[in-house]
Protein backbone atom coordinates (compact mmCIF):
# COMPACT_ATOMS: atom_id res chain seq x y z
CA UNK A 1 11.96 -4.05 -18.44
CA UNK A 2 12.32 -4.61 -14.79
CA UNK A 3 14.51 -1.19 -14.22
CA UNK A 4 11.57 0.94 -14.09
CA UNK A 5 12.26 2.78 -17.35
CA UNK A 6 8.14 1.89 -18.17
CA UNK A 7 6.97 4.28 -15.45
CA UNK A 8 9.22 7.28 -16.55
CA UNK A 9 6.88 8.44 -18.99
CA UNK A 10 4.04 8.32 -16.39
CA UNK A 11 6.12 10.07 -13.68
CA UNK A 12 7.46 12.83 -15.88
CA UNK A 13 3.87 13.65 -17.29
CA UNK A 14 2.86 13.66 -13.36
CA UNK A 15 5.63 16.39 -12.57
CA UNK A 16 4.73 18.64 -15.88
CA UNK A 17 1.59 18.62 -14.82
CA UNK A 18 2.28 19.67 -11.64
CA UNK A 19 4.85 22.34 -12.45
CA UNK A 20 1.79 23.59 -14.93
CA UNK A 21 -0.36 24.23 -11.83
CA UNK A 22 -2.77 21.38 -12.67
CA UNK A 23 -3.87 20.22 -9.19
CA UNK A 24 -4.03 16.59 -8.02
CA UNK A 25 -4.50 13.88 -10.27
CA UNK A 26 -3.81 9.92 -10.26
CA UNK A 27 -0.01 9.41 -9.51
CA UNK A 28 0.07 12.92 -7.76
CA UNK A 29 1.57 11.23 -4.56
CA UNK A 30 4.11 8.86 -5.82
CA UNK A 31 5.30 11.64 -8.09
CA UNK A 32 5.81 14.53 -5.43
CA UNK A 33 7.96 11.08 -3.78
CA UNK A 34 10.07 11.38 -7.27
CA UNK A 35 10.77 14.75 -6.93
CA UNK A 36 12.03 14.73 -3.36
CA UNK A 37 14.53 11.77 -4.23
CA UNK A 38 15.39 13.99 -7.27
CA UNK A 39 16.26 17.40 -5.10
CA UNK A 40 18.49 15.19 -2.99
CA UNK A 41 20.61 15.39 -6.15
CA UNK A 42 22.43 18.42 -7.76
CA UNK A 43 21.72 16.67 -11.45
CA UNK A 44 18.26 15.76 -10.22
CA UNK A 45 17.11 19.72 -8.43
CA UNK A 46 18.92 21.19 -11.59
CA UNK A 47 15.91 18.77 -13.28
CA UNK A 48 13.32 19.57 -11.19
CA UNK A 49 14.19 23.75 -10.99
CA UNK A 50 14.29 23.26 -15.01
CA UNK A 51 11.02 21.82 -15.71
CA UNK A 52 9.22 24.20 -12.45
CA UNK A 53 10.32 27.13 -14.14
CA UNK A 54 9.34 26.14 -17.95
CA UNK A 55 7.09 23.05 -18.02
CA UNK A 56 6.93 23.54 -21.94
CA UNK A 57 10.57 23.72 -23.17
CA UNK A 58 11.55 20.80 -24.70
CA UNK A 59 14.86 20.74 -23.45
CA UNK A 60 13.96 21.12 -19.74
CA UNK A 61 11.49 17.92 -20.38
CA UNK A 62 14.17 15.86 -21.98
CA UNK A 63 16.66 16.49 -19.15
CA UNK A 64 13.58 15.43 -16.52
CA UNK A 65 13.43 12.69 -18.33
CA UNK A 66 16.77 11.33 -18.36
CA UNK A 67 17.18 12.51 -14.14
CA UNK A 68 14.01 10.34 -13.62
CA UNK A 69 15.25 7.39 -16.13
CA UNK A 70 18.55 7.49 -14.33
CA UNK A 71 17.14 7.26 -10.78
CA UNK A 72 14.99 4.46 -11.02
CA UNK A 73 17.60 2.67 -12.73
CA UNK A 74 19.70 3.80 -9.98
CA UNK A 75 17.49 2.33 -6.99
CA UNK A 76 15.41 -0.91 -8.50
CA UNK A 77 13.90 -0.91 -5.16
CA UNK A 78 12.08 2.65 -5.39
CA UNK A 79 10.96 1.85 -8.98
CA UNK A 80 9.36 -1.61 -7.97
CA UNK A 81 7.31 0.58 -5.10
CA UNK A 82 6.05 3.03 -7.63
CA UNK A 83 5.27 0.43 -9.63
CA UNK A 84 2.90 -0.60 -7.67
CA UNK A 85 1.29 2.75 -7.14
CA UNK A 86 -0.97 4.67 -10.09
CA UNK A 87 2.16 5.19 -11.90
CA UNK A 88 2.21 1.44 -12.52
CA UNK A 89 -1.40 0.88 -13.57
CA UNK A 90 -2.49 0.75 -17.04
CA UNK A 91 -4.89 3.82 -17.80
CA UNK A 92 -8.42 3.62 -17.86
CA UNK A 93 -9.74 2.86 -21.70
CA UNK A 94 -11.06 5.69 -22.99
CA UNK A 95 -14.79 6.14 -22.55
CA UNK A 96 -16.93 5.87 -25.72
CA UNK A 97 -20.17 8.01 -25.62
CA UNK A 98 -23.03 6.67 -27.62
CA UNK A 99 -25.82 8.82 -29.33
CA UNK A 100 -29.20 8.05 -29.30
CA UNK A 101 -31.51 8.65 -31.87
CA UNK A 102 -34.56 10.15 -30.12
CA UNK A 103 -37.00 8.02 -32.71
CA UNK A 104 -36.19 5.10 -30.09
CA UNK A 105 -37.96 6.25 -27.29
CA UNK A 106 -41.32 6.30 -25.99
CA UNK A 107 -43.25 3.08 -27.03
CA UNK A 108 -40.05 1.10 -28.17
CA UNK A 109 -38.06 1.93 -25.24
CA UNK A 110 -40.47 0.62 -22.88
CA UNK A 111 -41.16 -2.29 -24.89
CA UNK A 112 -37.28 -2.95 -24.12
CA UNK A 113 -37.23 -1.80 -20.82
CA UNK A 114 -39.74 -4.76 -20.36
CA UNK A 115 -38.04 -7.07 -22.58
CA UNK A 116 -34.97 -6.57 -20.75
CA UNK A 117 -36.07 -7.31 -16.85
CA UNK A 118 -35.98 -10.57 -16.63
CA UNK A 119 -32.33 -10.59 -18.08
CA UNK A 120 -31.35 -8.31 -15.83
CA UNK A 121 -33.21 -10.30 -12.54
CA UNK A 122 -30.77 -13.38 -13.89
CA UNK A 123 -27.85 -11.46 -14.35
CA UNK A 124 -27.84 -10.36 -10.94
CA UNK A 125 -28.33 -13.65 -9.85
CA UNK A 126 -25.19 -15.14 -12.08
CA UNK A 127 -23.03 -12.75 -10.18
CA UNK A 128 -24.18 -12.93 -6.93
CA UNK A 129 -23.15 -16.99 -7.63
CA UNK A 130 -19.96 -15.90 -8.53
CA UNK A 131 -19.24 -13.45 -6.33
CA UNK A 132 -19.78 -17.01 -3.54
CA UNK A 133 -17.93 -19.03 -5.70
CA UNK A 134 -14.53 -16.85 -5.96
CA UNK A 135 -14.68 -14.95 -2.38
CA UNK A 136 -14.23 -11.45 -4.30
CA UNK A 137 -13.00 -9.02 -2.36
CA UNK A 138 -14.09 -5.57 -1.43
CA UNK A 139 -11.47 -3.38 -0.12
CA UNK A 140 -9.15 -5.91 1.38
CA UNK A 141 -11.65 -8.51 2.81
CA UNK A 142 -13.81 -11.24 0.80
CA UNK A 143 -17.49 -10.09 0.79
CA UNK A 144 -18.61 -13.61 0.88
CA UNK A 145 -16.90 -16.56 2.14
CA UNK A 146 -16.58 -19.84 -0.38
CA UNK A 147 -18.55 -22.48 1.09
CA UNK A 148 -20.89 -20.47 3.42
CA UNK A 149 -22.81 -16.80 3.81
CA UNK A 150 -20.58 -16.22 7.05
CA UNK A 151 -19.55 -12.63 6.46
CA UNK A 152 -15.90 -11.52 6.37
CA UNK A 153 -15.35 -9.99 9.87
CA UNK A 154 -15.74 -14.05 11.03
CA UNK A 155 -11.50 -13.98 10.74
CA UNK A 156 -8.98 -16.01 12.84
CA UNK A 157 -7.71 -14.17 15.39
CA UNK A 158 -3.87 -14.93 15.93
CA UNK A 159 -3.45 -16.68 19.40
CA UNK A 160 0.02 -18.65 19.18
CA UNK A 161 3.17 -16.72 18.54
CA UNK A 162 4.32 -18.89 15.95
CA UNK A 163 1.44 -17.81 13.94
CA UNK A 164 1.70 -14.20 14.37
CA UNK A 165 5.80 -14.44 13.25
CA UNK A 166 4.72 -15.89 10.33
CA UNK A 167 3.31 -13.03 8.93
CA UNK A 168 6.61 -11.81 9.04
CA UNK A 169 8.33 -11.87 5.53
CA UNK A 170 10.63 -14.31 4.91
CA UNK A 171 14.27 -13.95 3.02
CA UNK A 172 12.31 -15.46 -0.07
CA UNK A 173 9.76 -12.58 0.64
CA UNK A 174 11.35 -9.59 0.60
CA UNK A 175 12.65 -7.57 -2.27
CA UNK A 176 15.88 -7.86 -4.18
CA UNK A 177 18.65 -6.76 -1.66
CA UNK A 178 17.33 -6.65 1.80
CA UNK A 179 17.95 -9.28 4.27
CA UNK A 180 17.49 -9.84 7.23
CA UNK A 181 19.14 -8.22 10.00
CA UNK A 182 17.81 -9.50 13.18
CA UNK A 183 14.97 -11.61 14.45
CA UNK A 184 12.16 -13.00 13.88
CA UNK A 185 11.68 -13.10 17.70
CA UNK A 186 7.91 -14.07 19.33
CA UNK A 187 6.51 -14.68 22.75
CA UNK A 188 3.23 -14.48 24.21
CA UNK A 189 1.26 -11.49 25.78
CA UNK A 190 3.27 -8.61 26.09
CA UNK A 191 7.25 -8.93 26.06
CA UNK A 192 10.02 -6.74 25.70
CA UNK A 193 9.41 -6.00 21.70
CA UNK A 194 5.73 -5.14 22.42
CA UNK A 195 4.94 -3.60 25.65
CA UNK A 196 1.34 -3.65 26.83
CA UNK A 197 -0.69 -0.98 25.13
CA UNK A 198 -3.92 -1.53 27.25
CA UNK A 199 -2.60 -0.93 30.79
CA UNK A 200 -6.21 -2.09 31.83
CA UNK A 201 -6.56 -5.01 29.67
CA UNK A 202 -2.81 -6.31 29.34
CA UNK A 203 -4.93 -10.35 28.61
CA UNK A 204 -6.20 -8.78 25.42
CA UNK A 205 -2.72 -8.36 24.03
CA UNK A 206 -2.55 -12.21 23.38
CA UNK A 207 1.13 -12.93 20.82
CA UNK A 208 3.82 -10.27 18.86
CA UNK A 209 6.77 -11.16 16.69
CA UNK A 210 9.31 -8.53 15.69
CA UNK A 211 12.31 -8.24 13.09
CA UNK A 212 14.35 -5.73 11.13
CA UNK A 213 15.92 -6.30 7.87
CA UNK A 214 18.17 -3.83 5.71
CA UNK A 215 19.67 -3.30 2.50
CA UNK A 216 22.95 -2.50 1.33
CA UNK A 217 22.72 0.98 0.88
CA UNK A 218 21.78 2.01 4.07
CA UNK A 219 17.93 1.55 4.36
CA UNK A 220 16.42 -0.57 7.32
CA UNK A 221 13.15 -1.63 8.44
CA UNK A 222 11.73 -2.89 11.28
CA UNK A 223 8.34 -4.97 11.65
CA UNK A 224 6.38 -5.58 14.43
CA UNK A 225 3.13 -7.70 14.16
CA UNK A 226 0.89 -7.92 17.22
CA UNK A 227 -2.20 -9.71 18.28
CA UNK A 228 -5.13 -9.31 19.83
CA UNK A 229 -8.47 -10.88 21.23
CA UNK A 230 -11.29 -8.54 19.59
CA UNK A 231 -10.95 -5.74 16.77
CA UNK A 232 -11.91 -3.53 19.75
CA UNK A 233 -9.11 -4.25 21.51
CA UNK A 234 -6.69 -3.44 18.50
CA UNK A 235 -8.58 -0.64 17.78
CA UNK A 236 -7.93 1.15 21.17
CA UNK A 237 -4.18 -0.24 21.14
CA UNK A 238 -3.84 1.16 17.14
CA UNK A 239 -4.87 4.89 19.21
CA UNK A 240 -2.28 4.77 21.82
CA UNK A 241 0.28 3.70 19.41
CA UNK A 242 -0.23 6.35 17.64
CA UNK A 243 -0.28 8.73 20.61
CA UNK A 244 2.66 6.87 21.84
CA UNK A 245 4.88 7.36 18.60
CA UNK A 246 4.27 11.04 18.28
CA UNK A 247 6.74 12.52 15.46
CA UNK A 248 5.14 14.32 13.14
CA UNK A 249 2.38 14.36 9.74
CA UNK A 250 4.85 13.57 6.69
CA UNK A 251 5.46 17.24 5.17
CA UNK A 252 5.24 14.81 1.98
CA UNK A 253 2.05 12.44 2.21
CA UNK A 254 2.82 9.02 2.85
CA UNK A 255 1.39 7.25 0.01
CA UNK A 256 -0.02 4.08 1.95
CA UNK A 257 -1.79 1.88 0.16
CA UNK A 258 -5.44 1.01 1.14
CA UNK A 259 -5.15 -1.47 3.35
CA UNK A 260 -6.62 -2.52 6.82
CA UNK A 261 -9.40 -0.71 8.96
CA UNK A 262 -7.21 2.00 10.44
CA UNK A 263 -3.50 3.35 8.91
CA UNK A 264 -1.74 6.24 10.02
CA UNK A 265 2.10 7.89 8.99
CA UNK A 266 4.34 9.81 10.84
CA UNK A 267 7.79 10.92 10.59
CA UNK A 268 10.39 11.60 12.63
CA UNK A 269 13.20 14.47 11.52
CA UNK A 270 14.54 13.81 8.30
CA UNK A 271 15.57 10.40 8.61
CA UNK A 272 12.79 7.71 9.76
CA UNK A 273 9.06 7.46 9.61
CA UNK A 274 6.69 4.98 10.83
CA UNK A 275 3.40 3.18 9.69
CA UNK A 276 0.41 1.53 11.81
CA UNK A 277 -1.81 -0.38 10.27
CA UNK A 278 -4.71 -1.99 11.99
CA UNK A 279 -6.59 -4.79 10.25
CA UNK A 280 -9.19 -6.85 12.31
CA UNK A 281 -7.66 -8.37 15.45
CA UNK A 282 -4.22 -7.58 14.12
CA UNK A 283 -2.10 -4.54 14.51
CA UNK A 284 1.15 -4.30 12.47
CA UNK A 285 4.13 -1.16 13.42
CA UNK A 286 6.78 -1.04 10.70
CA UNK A 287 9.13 2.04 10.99
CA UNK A 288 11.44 2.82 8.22
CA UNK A 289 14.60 4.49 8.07
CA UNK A 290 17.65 5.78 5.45
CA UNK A 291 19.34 8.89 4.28
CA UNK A 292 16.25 11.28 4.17
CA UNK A 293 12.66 10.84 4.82
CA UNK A 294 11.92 10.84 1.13
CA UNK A 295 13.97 7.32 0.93
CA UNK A 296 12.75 6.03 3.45
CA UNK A 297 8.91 6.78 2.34
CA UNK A 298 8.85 4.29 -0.46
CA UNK A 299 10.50 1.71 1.65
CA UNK A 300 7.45 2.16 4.09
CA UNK A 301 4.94 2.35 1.78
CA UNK A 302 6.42 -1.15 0.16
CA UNK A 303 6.47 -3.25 3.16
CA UNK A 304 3.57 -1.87 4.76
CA UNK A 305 1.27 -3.39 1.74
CA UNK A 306 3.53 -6.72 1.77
CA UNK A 307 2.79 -7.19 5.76
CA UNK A 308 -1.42 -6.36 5.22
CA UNK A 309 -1.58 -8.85 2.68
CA UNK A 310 0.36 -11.48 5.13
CA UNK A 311 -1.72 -10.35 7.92
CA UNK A 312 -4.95 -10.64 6.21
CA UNK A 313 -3.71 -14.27 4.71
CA UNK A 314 -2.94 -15.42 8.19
CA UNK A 315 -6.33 -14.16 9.31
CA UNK A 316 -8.44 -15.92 6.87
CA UNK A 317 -6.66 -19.56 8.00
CA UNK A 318 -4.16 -19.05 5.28
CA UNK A 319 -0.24 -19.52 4.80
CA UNK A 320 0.96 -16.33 4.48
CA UNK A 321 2.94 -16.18 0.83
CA UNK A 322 2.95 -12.72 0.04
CA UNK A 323 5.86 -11.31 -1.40
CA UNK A 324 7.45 -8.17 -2.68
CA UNK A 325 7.69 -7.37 -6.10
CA UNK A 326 11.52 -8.31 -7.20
CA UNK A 327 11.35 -11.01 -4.44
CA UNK A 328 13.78 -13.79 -4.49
């Protein structure tokens, strides 16, 4: 549909569940998001109070309903985020469980156990060709490289500014609404946007590009992308980052997406949070902001997937093209 009205059956499920006392559970995360944004409403708490205090009346369901339809209609921008959460994945088939009849065993199931080893030796051997061929990925890296057995950590590192801004997301890149507000800006080294964060090895901090974009409602975002010479290097800089930036664990988990070798959320009051993500040689700083942490969550969550898939393009020798969902 594009409004988000496909994920309110997932997300209301999600919150019954949870008013039921049923622990956990895929969507958990992105649903406990919902209900924040909904208690930042009177129509939405009365919802949310409702459905907490009898998860099986049918009249307290069908008014969660309508509060969550209503909401992601309201904000496109948080329904495109959850859809690409667990809300927004198609569930698991069902599993089918297969009797067997104990005649088959013994002497016949060896006899196929035997039969079947050499099929199995050259299926292994048809994936392992494929898995060359296509550069599948495990986690967010390719397990093997197409044309070679170099393993994935053999990534460009970013040396020249212009190629660290252009992980940056362009107008074209960004989701419906947001533009950008100021920037891209890049230098070399350290600058003014990206201090030194290895006072005793400043020459490993080799590019950075910065820029902030916002939307009309009030939301901005700022990016900051920065470079350097070893995974080492932006491993130590991703720890005093994060002792730099202080604030606080969200009261609300951060649903980040799994991306990069090292992530971390914080937030600050009730009206910004910030995301680090370090992947490889490249660490990326996005802080978020908007009327209440809970809007500005999503937001964070979006863009910090959207700038570890540009990162991790620009790192393999690739144009960065990701985009947001809803992009231009």
């Amino acid at each position: 549909m594009g409004d988000g009205q496909e994920l309110v059956p997932g997300v209301v499920g999600v919150l019954i569940r949870a008013a039921e006392g049923v622990a956990g559970g895929p969507g958990r995360g992105p649903a406990d998001l919902v209900r924040a944004r909904l208690r930042a409403t009177a129509d939405g708490a009365r919802a949310v109070d409702a459905i907490e205090a009898d998860p099986g009346d049918a009249r307290a369901r069908a008014g969660l309903t309508d509060a969550v339809g209503e909401l992601l209609a309201a904000d496109p921008a948080f329904a495109r985020y959850l859809a690409t959460t667990e809300l927004g994945r198609p569930a698991d088939p069902p599993t089918v469980h297969l009797r067997v009849d104990p005649a088959v065993t013994g002497a016949r199931a060896r006899a196929a156990r035997r039969g079947a080893a050499p099929l199995v030796v050259t299926l292994a051997l048809v994936v392992a060709a494929a898995l060359v061929a296509v550069g599948i990925n495990l986690g967010s890296r390719p397990l093997l490289r197409p044309g070679g057995p170099d393993l994935a950590h053999a990534a460009r590192t970013l040396r020249d500014p212009a190629q660290v801004q252009d992980v940056l997301p362009d107008p074209r890149a960004l989701p419906g609404g947001w533009q950008v507000e100021s920037g891209p800006r890049s230098g070399s080294g350290p600058g003014t946007d990206a201090p030194c964060l290895l006072p005793e090895a400043c020459d490993q901090q080799l590019a950075y590009a910065t820029e902030t974009i916002h939307d009309p409602t009030g939301h901005s975002a700022q990016f900051t992308v920065i470079a350097f010479a070893s995974p080492e290097a932006a491993g130590r800089a991703f720890d005093a980052l994060l002792a730099r930036t202080g604030g606080d664990d969200p009261a609300v988990p951060v649903p980040l997406p799994p991306v990069g070798d090292q992530r971390a959320a914080r937030t600050h009051g009730t009206d910004s949070a910030e995301a680090l993500v370090r992947g490889g040689t490249t660490l990326l700083h996005l802080r978020a902001a908007g009327p209440g942490t809970a809007t500005a969550m999503p937001a964070l969550a979006l863009f910090t997937r959207l700038l570890a898939e540009r990162a991790q393009q620009a790192q393999d020798g690739r144009e960065p093209d990701a985009a947001a969902q809803g992009a231009a």
